[in-house]
Protein backbone atom coordinates (compact mmCIF):
# COMPACT_ATOMS: atom_id res chain seq x y z
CA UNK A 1 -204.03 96.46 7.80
CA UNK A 2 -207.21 98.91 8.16
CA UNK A 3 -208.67 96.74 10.38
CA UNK A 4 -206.15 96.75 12.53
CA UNK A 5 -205.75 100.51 12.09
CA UNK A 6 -209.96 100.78 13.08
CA UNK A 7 -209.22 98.37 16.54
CA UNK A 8 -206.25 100.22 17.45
CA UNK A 9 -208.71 103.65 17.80
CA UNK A 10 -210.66 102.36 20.94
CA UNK A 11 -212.30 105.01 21.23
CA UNK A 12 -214.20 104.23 18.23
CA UNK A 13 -215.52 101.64 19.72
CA UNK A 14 -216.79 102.74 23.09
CA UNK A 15 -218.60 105.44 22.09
CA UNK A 16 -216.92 107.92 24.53
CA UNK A 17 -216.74 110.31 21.29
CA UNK A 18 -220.20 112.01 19.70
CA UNK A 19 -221.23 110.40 16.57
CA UNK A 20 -219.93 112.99 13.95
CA UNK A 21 -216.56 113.00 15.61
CA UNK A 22 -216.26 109.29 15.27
CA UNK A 23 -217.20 109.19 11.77
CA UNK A 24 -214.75 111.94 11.38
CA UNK A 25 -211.98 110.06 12.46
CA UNK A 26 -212.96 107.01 10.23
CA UNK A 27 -212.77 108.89 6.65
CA UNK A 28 -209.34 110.20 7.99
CA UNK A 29 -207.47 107.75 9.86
CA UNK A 30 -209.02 104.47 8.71
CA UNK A 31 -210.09 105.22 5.05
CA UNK A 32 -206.96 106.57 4.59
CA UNK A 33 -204.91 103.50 5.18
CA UNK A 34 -207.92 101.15 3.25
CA UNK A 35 -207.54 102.98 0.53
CA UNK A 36 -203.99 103.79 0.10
CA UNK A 37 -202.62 104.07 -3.30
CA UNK A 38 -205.98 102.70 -4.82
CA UNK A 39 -205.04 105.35 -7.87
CA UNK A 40 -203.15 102.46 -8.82
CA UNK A 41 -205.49 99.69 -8.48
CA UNK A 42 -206.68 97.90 -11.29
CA UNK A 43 -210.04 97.04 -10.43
CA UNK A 44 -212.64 94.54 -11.60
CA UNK A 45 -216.39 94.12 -10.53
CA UNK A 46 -215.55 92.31 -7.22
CA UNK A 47 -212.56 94.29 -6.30
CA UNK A 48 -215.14 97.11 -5.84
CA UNK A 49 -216.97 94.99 -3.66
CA UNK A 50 -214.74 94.67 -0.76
CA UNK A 51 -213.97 98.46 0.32
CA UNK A 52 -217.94 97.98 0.15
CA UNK A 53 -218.15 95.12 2.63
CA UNK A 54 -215.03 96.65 5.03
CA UNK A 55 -217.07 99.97 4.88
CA UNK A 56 -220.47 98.04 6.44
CA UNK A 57 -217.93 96.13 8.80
CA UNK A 58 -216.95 99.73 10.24
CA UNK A 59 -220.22 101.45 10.83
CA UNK A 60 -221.47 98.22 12.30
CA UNK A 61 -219.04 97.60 14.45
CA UNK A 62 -219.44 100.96 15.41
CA UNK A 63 -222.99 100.83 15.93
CA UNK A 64 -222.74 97.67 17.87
CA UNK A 65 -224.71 95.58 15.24
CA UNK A 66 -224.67 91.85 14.88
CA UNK A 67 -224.17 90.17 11.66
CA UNK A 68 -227.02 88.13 13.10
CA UNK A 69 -229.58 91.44 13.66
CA UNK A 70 -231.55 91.00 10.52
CA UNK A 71 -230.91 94.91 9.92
CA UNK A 72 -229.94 95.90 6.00
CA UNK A 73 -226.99 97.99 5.02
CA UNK A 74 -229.53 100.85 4.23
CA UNK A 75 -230.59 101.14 7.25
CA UNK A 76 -227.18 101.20 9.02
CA UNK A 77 -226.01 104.03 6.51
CA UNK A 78 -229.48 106.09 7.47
CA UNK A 79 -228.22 105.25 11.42
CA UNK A 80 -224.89 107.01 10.87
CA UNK A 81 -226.04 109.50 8.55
């Protein structure tokens, strides 16, 4: 359901927006969805994993970055800041 709420904001993607704007919009309108009612979650080690993993899909994406580009998470959370 996040997913689809991150591809329905195209503007995301084309980078028509500046880069704090766009990242912005993602902790409001797509971490919002991700993560609603996670109060209520009961988590275990790899539950905490995938918000993890969908957060790297975003800025990716965003960044147009491959899952073939041999480029770590650190470094794609120093591109977006």
């Amino acid at each position: 359901m996040a997913k689809e709420a991150f591809n329905a904001r195209g503007e995301l993607l084309r980078g028509t927006l500046s880069k704090e704007l766009e990242q912005r919009m993602v902790k409001v309108l797509i971490w919002s969805v991700a993560l609603y009612a996670s109060e209520t979650w009961n988590l275990r080690n790899d539950d905490v994993k995938r918000p993890e993993a969908y957060e790297m899909w975003i800025w990716r994406k965003m960044e147009n970055i491959s899952w073939s580009d041999h480029i770590t998470n650190e470094q794609v959370l120093t591109m977006v800041g």
